[in-house]
N, C-alpha and C. Protein backbone atom coordinates (compact mmCIF):
# COMPACT_ATOMS: atom_id res chain seq x y z
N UNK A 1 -3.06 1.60 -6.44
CA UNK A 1 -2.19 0.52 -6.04
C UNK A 1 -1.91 0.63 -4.55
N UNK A 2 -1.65 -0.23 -4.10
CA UNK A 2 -1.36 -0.58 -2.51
C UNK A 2 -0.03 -0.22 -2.21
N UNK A 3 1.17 0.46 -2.66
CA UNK A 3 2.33 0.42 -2.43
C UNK A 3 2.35 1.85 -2.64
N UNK A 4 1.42 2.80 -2.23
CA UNK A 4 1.36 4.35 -1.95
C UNK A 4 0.73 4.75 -1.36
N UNK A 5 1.70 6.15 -0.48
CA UNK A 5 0.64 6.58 0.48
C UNK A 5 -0.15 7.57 0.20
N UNK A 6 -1.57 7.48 0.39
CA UNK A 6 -2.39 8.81 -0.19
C UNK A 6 -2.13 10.44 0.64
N UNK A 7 -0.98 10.50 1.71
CA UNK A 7 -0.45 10.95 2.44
C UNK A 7 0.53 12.07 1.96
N UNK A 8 1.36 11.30 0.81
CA UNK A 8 2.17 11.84 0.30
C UNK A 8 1.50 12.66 -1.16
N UNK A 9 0.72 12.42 -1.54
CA UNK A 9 -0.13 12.89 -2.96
C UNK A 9 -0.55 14.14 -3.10
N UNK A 10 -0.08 14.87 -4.20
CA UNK A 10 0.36 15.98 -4.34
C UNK A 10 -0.81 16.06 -5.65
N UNK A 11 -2.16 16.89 -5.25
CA UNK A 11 -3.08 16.29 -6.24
C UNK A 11 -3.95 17.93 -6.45
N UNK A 12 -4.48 18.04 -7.83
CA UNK A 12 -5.16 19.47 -8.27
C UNK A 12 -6.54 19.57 -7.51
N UNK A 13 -6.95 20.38 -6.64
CA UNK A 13 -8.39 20.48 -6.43
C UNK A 13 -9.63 20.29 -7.80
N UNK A 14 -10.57 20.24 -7.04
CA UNK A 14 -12.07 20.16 -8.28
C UNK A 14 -11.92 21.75 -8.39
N UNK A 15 -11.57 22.85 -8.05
CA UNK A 15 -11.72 23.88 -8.59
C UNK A 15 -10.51 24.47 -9.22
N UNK A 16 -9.11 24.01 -9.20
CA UNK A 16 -7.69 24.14 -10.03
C UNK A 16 -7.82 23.44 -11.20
N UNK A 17 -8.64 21.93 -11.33
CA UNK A 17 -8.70 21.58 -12.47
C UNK A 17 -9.98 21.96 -13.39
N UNK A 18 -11.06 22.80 -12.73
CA UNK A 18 -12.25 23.23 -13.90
C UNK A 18 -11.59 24.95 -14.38
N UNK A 19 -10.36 25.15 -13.49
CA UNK A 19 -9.68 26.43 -13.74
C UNK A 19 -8.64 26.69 -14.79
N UNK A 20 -8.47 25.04 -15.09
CA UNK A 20 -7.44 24.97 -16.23
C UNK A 20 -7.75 24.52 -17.27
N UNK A 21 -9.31 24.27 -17.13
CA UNK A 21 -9.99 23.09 -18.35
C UNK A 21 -10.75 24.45 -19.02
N UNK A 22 -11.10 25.61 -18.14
CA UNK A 22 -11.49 26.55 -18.45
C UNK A 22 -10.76 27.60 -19.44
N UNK A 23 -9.38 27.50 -18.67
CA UNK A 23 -8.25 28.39 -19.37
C UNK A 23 -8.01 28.09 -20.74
N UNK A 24 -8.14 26.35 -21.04
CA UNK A 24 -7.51 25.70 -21.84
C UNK A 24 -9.06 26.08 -23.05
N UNK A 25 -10.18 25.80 -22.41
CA UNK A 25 -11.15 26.08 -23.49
C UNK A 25 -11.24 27.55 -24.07
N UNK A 26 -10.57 28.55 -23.53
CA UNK A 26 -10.66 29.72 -23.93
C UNK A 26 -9.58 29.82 -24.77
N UNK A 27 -8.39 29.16 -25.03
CA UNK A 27 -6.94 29.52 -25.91
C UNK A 27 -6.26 29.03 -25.31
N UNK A 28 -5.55 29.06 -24.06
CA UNK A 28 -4.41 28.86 -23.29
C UNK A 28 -4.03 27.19 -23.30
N UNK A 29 -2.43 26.92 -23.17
CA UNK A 29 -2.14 25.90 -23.66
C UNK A 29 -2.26 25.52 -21.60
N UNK A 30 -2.17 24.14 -21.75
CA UNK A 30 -2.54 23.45 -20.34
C UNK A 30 -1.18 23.93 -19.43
N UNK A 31 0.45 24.27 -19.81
CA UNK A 31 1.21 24.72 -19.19
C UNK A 31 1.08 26.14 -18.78
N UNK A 32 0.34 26.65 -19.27
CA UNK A 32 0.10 28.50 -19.05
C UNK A 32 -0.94 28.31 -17.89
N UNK A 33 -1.65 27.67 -18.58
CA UNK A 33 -2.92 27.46 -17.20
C UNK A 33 -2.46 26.86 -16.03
N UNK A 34 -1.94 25.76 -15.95
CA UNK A 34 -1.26 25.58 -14.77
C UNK A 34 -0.37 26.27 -14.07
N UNK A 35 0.19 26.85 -14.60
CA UNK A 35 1.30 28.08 -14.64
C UNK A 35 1.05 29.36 -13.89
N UNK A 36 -0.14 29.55 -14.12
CA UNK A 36 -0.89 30.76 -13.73
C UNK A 36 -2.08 30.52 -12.40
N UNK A 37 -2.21 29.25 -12.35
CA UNK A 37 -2.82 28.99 -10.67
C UNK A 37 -2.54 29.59 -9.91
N UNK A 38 -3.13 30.36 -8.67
CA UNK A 38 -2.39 30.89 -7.62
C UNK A 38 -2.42 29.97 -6.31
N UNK A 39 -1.62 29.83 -5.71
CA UNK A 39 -1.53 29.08 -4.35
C UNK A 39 -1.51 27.90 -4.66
N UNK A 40 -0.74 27.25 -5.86
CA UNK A 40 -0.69 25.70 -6.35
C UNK A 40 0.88 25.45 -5.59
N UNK A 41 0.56 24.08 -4.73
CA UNK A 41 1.85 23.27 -4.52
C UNK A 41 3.02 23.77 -5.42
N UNK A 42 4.45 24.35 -5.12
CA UNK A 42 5.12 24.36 -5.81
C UNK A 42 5.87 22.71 -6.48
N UNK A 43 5.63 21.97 -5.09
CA UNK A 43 6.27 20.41 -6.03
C UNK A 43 5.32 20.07 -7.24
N UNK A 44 3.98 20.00 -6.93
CA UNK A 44 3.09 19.98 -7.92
C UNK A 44 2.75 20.56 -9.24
N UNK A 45 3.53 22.28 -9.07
CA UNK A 45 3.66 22.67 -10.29
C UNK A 45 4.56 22.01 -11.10
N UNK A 46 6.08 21.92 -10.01
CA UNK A 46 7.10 21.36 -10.47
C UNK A 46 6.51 20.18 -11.61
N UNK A 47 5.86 19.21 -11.02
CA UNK A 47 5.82 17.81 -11.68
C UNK A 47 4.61 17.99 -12.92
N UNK A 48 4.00 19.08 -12.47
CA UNK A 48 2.98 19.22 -13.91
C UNK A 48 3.05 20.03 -15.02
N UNK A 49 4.15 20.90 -14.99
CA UNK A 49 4.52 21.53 -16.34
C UNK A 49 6.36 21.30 -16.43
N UNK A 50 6.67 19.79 -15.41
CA UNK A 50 7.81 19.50 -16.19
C UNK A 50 8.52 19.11 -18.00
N UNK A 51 9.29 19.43 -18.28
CA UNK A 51 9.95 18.97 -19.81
C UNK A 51 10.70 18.73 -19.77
N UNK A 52 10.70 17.71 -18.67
CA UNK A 52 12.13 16.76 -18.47
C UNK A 52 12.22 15.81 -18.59
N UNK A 53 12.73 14.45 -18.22
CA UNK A 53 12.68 13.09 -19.54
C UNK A 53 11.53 12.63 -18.14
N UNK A 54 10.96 11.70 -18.76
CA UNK A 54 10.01 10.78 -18.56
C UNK A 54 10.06 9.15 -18.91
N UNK A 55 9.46 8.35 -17.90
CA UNK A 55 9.67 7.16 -18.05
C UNK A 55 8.16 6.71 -17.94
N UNK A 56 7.83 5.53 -18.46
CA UNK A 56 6.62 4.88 -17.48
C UNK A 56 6.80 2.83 -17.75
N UNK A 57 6.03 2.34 -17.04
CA UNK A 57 6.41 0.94 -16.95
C UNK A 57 4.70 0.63 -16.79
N UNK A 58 4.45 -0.09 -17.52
CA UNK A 58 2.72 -0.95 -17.56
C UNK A 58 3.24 -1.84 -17.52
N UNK A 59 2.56 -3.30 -16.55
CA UNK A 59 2.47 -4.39 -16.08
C UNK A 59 0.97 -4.52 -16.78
N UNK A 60 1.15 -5.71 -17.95
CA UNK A 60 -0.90 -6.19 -17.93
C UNK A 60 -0.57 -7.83 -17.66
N UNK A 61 -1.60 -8.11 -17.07
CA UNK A 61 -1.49 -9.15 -16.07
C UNK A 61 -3.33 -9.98 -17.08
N UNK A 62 -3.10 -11.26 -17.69
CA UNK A 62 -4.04 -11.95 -18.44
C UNK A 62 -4.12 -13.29 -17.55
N UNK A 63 -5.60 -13.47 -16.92
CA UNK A 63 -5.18 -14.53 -16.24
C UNK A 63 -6.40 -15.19 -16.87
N UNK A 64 -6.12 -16.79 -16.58
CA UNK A 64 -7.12 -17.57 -17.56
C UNK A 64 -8.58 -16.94 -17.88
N UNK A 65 -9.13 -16.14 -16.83
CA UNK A 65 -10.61 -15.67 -17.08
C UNK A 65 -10.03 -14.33 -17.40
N UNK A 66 -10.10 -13.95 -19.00
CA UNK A 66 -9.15 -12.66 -19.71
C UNK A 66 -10.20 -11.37 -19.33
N UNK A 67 -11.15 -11.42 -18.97
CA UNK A 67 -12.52 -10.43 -18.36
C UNK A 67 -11.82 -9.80 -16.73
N UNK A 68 -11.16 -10.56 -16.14
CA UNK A 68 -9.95 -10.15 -14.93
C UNK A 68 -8.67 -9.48 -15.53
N UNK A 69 -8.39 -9.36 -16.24
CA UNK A 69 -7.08 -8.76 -16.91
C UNK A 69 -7.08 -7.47 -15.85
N UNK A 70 -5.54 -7.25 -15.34
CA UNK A 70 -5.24 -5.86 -14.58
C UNK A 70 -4.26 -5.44 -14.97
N UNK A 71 -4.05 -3.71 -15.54
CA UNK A 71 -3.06 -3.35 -15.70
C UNK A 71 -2.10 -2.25 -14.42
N UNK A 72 -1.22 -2.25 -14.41
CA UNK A 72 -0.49 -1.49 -13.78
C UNK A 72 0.30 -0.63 -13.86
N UNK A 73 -0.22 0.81 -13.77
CA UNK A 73 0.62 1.62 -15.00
C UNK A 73 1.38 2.45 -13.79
N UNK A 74 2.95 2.78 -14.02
CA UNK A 74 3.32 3.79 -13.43
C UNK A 74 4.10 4.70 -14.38
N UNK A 75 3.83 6.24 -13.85
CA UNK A 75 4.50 7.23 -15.12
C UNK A 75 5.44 8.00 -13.93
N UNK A 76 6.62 8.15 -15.01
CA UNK A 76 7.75 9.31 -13.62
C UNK A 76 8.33 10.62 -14.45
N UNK A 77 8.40 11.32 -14.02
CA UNK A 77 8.34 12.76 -14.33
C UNK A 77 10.13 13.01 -13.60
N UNK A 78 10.84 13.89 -14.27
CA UNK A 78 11.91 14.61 -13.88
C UNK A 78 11.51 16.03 -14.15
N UNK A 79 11.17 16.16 -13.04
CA UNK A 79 10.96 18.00 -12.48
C UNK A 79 12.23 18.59 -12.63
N UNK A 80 12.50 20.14 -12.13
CA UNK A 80 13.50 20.89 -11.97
C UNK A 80 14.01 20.29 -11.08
N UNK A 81 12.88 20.13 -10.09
CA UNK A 81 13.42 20.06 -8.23
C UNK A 81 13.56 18.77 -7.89
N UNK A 82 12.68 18.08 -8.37
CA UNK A 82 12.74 16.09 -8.10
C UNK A 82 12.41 15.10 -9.36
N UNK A 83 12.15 14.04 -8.68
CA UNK A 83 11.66 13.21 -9.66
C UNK A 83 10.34 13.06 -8.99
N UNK A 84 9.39 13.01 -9.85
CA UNK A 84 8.08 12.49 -9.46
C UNK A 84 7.15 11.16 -9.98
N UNK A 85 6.52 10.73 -9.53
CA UNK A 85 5.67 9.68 -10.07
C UNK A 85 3.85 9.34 -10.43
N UNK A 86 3.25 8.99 -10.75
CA UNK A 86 1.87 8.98 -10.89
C UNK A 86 1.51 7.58 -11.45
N UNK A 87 0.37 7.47 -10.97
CA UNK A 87 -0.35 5.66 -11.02
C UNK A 87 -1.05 6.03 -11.63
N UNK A 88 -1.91 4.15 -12.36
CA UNK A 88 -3.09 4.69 -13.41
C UNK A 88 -3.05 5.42 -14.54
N UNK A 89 -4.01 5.33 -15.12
CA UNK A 89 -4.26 5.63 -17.20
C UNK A 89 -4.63 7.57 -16.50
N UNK A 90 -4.87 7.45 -15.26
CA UNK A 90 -5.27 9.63 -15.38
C UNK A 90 -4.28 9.93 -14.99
N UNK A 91 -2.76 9.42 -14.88
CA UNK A 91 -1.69 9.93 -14.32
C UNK A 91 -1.68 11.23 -13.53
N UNK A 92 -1.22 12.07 -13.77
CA UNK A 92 -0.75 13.25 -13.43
C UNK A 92 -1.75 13.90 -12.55
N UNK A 93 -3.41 13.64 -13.59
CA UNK A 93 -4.30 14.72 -12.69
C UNK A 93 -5.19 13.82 -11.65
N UNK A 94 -4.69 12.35 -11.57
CA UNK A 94 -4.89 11.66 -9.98
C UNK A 94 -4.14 12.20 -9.04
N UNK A 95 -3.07 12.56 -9.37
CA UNK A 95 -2.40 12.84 -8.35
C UNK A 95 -0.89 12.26 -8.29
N UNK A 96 0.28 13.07 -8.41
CA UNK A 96 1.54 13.17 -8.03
C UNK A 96 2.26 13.02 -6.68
N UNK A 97 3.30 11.44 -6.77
CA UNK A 97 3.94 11.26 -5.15
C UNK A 97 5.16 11.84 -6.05
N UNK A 98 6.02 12.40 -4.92
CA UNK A 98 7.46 13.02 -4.60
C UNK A 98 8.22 11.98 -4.58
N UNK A 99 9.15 11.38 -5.69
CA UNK A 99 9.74 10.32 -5.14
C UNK A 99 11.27 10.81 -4.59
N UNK A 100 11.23 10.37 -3.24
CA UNK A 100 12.47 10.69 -2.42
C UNK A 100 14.37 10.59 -2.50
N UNK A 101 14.99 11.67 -2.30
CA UNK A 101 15.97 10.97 -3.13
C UNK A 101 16.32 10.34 -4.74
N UNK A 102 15.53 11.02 -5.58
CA UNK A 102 15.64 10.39 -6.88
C UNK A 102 15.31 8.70 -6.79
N UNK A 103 14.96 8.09 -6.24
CA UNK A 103 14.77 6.63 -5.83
C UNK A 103 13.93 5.96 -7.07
N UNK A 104 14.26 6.02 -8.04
CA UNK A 104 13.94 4.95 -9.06
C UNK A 104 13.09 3.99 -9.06
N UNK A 105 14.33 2.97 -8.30
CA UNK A 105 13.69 1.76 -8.17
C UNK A 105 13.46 1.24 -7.18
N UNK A 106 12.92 2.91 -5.59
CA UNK A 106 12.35 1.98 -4.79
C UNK A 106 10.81 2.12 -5.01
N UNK A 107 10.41 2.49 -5.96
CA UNK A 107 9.09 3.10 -6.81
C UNK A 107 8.88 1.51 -7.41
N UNK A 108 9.75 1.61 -8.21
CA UNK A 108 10.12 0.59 -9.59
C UNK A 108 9.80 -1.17 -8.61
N UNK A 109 10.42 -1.78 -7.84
CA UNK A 109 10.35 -2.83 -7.27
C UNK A 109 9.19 -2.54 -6.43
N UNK A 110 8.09 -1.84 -6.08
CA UNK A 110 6.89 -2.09 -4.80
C UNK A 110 5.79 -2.55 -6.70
N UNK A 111 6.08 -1.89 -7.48
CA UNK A 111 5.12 -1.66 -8.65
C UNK A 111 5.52 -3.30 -9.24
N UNK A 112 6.59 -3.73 -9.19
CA UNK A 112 6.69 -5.28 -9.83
C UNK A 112 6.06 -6.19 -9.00
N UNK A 113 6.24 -6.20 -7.71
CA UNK A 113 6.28 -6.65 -6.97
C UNK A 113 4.89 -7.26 -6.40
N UNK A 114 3.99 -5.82 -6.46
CA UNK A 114 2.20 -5.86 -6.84
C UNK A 114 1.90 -7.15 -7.88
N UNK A 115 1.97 -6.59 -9.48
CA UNK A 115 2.10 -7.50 -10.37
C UNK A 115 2.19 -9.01 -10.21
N UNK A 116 3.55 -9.43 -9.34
CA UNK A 116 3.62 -10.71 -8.88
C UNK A 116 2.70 -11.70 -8.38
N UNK A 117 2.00 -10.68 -7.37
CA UNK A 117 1.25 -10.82 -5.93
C UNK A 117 -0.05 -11.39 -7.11
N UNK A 118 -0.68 -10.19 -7.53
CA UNK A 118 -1.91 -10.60 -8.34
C UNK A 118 -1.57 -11.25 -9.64
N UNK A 119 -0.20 -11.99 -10.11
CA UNK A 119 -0.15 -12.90 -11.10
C UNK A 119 -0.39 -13.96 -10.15
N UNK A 120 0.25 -14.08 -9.09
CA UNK A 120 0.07 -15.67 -8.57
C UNK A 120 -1.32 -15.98 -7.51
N UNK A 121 -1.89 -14.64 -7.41
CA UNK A 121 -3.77 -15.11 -6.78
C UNK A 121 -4.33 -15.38 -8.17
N UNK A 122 -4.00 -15.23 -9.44
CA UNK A 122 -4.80 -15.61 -10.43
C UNK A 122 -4.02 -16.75 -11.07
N UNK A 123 -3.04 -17.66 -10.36
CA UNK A 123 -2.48 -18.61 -11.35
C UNK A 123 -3.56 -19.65 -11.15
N UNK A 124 -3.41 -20.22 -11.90
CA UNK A 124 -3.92 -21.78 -11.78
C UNK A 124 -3.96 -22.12 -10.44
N UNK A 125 -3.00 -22.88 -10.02
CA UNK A 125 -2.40 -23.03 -8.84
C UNK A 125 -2.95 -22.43 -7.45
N UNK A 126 -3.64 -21.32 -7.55
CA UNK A 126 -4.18 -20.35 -7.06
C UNK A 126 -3.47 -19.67 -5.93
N UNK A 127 -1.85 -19.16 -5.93
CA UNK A 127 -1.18 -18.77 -5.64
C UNK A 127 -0.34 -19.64 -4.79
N UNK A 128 0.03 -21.01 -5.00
CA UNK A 128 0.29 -21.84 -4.27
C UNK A 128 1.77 -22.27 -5.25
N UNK A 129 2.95 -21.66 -4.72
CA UNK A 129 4.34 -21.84 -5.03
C UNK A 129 5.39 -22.71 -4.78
């Protein structure tokens, strides 16, 4: 989505995640393995073996040609240390933003707001209000 910076993204290397897919194929549950990374982001651990409440909000967007259908998924995580967020159906292992200040809904309104944008380039009308 367009309303994040890839700047801020707090995301597993190709060799942290064949390290945990590894762990996990041998016995280990995916929190041990992550758990046991060395030199992993501490916000990142934070947000990937949180068990704290969770929210998420999907936007699906059906516009007359239903073969265009877009969904918009956001998932938020309550860490120890913050709240965090993740875009998209691979959540977590795309990659984790820090949301600042506990800020909810300045997450929450850029993600509706998208939705809008590409409901009204696909209205009829062809975004003409």
């Amino acid at each position: 989505m367009t309303t994040r910076s890839k700047a801020t993204r707090l995301q597993l290397s190709r060799a942290q995640v064949e390290q945990i897919r590894s762990a996990v194929e041998h016995g280990d549950t995916a929190d041990s393995a992550i758990a046991a990374l060395p030199d992993l982001d501490p916000d990142l651990r934070d947000a990937l073996t949180s068990t704290g409440d969770r929210a998420s909000l999907a936007i699906h967007l059906i516009p007359p040609a239903p073969e265009e259908s877009v969904t918009l998924l956001r998932r938020w995580t309550s860490g120890e240390q913050r709240l965090y967020s993740a875009d998209g159906p691979a959540g977590p292992l795309a990659g984790v933003h820090p949301v600042e200040d506990g800020d909810f809904f300045g997450t929450v309104i850029p993600l509706l707001q998208e939705g809008a944008r590409i409901a009204r380039a696909h209205s009829p009308a062809g975004g003409a209000a």
